[in-house]
Protein backbone atom coordinates (compact mmCIF):
# COMPACT_ATOMS: atom_id res chain seq x y z
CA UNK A 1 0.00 0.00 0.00
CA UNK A 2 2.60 2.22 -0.86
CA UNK A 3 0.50 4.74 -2.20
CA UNK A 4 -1.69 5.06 0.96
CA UNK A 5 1.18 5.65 2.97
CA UNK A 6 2.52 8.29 0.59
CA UNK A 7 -0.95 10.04 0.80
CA UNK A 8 -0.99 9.53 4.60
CA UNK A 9 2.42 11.41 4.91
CA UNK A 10 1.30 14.48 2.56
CA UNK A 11 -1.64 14.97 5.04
CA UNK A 12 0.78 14.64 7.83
CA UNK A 13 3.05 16.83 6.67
CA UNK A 14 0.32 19.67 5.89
CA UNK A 15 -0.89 19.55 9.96
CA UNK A 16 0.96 22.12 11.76
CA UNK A 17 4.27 20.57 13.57
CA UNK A 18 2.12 21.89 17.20
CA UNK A 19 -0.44 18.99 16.04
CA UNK A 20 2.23 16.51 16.89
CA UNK A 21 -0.29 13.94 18.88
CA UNK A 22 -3.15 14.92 16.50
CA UNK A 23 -0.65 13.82 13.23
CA UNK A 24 0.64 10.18 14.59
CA UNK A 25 -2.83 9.42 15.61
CA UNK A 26 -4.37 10.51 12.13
CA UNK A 27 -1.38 8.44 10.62
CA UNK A 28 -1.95 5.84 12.34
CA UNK A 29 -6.01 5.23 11.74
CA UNK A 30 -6.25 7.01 8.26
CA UNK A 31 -3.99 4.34 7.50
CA UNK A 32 -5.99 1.53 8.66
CA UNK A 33 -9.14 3.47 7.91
CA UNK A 34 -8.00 3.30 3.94
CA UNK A 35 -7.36 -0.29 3.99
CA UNK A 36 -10.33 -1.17 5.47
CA UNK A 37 -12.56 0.97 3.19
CA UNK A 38 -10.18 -0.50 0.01
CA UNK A 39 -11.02 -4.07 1.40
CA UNK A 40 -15.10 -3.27 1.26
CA UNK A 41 -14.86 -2.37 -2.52
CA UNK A 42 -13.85 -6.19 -3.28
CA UNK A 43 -11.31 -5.31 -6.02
CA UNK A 44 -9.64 -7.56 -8.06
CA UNK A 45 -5.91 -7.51 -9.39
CA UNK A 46 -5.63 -5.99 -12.96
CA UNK A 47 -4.39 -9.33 -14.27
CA UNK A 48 -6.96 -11.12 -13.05
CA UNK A 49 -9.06 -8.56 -14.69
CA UNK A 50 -7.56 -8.52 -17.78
CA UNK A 51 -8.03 -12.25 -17.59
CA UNK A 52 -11.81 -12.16 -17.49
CA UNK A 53 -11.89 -9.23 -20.12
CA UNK A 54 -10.08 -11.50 -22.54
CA UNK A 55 -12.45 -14.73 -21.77
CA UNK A 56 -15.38 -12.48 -22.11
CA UNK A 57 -14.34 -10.99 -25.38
CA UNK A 58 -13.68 -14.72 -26.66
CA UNK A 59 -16.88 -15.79 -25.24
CA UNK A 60 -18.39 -12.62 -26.87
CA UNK A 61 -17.31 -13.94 -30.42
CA UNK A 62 -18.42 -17.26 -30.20
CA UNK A 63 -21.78 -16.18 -29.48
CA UNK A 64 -21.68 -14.04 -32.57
CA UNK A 65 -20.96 -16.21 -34.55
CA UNK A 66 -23.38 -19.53 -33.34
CA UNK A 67 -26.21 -16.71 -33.74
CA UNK A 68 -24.61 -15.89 -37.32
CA UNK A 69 -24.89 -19.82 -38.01
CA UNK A 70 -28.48 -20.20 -36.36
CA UNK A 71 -29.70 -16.98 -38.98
CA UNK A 72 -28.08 -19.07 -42.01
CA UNK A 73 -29.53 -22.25 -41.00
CA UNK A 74 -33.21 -20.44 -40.36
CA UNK A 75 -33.33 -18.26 -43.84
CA UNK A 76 -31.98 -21.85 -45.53
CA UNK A 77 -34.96 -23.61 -44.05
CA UNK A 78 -37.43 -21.05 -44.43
CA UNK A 79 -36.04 -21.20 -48.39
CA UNK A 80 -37.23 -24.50 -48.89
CA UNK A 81 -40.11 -24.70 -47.41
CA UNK A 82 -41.05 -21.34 -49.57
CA UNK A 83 -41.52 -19.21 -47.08
């Protein structure tokens, strides 16, 4: 959680050095406070992500074209029986 802690330190290092208390408690809980918000939003790693994006996108296609086939196969019945 680099990043976090990077944003926990700018806020830190805005508070007035008299806030001395006030800064290593906020450090300590905003901290904690931004993990434990991060963990409600059930992310998922970007690979893993890209992952699904690129079964979808075959899945996607596959579809496309059974529902291409299914067309064919209906205007080639509906041909001979006249239709």
């Amino acid at each position: 959680m680099g990043r976090l802690d990077a944003l926990s330190n700018r806020i830190n290092a805005l508070m007035p050095s008299q806030l001395a208390t006030l800064r290593a408690s906020l450090h300590k809980n905003a901290g904690a406070l931004f993990q434990s918000q991060l963990a409600k939003l059930d992310l998922v790693p970007r690979t893993e992500f890209e992952a699904s994006r690129r079964m979808l996108e075959h899945t996607r296609a596959k579809l496309d074209a059974l529902e291409a086939q299914i067309a064919k196969h209906e205007a080639s019945e509906s041909k001979q029986r006249g239709e």
